[in-house]
Protein backbone atom coordinates (compact mmCIF):
# COMPACT_ATOMS: atom_id res chain seq x y z
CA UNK A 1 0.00 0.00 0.00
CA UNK A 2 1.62 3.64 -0.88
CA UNK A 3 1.56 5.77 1.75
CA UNK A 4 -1.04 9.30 1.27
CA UNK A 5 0.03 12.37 0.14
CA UNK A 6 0.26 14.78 3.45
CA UNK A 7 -0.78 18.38 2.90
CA UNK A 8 -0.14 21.19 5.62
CA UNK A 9 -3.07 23.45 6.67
CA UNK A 10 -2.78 26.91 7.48
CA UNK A 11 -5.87 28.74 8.23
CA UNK A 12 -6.55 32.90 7.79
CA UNK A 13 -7.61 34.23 10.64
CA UNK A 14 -6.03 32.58 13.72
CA UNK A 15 -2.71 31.86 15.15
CA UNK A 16 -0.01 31.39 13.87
CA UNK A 17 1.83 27.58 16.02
CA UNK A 18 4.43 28.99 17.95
CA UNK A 19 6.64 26.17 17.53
CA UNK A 20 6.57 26.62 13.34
CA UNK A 21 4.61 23.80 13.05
CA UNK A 22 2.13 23.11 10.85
CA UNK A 23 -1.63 23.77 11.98
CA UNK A 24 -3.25 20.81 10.28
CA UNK A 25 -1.91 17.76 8.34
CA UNK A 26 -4.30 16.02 5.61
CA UNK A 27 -3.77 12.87 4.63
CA UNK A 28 -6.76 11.12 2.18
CA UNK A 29 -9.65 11.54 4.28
CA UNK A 30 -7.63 12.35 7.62
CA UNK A 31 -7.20 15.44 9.50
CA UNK A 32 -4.63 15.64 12.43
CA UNK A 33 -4.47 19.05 14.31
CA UNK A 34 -1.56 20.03 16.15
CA UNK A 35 -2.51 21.57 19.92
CA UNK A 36 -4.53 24.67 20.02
CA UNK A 37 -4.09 28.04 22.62
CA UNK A 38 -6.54 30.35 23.34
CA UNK A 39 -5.58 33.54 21.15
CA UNK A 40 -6.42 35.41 18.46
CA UNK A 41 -4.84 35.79 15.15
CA UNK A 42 -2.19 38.34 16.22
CA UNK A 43 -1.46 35.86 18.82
CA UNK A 44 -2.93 37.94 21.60
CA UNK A 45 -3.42 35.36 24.62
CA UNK A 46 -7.23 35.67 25.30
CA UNK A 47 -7.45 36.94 29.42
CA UNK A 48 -10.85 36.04 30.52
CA UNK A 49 -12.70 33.57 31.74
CA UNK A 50 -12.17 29.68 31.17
CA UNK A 51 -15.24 30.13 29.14
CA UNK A 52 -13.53 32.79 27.00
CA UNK A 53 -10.91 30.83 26.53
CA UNK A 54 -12.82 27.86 25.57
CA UNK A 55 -14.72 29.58 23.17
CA UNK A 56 -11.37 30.74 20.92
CA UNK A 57 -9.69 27.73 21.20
CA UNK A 58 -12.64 25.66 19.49
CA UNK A 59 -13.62 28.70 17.02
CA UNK A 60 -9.98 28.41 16.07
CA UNK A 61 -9.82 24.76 15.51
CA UNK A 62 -12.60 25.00 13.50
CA UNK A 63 -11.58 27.50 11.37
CA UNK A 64 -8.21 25.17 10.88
CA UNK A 65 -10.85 22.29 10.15
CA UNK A 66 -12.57 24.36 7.71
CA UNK A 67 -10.04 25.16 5.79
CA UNK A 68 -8.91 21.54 5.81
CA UNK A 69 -11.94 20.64 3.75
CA UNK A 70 -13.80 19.24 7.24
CA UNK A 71 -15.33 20.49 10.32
CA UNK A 72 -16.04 20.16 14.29
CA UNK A 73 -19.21 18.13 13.06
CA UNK A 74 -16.54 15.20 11.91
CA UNK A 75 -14.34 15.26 14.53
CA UNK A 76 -13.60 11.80 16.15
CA UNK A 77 -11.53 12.33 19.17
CA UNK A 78 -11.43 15.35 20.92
CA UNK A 79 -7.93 15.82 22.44
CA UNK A 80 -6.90 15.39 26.08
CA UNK A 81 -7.24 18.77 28.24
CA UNK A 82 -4.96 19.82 30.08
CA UNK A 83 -6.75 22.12 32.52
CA UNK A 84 -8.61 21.32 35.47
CA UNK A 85 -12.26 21.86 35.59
CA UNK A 86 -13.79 21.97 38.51
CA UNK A 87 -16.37 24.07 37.98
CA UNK A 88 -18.08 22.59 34.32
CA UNK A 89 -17.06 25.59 31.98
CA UNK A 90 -15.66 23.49 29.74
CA UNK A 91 -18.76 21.18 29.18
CA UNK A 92 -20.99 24.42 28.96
CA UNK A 93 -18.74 25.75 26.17
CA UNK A 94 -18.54 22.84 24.58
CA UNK A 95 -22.60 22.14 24.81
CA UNK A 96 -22.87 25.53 22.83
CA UNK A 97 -21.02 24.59 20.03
């Protein structure tokens, strides 16, 4: 079996990896993102709340995923989070989506 052409994503509008790696990788009918921060496209750490937070890092990973030719709607497996949630923000962000 040949292996899949990989193609790098880079979508407009968010932030730039700091590590100069690539956004997205496609691969056939695959998507892997690389990890996600809360900030905007100047790379401006978002301040506020969890919630806040929440809310950038998912509108930019779908923006990434959009541009990839998919979207949150096909996502498989949602990453590990490193954060600890003791109060539910997370699940209420997430529930808005």
């Amino acid at each position: 079996m040949l292996p899949l052409p990989a193609t790098a994503t880079r979508a407009k509008n968010t932030v730039t990896n700091i590590a100069m790696h690539s956004q997205a990788i496609r691969a056939g009918d695959h998507v892997w993102l690389s990890g996600q921060i809360p900030a905007d496209a100047q790379g401006n750490l978002i301040r506020g709340s969890i919630a806040d937070q929440t809310q950038a890092i998912i509108r930019n990973t779908d923006a990434i995923l959009q541009e990839a030719g998919s979207g949150l709607d096909r996502v498989v497996k949602r990453a590990n989070l490193g954060l600890c949630d003791r109060f539910g923000h997370y699940a209420r962000v997430r529930g808005g989506v």
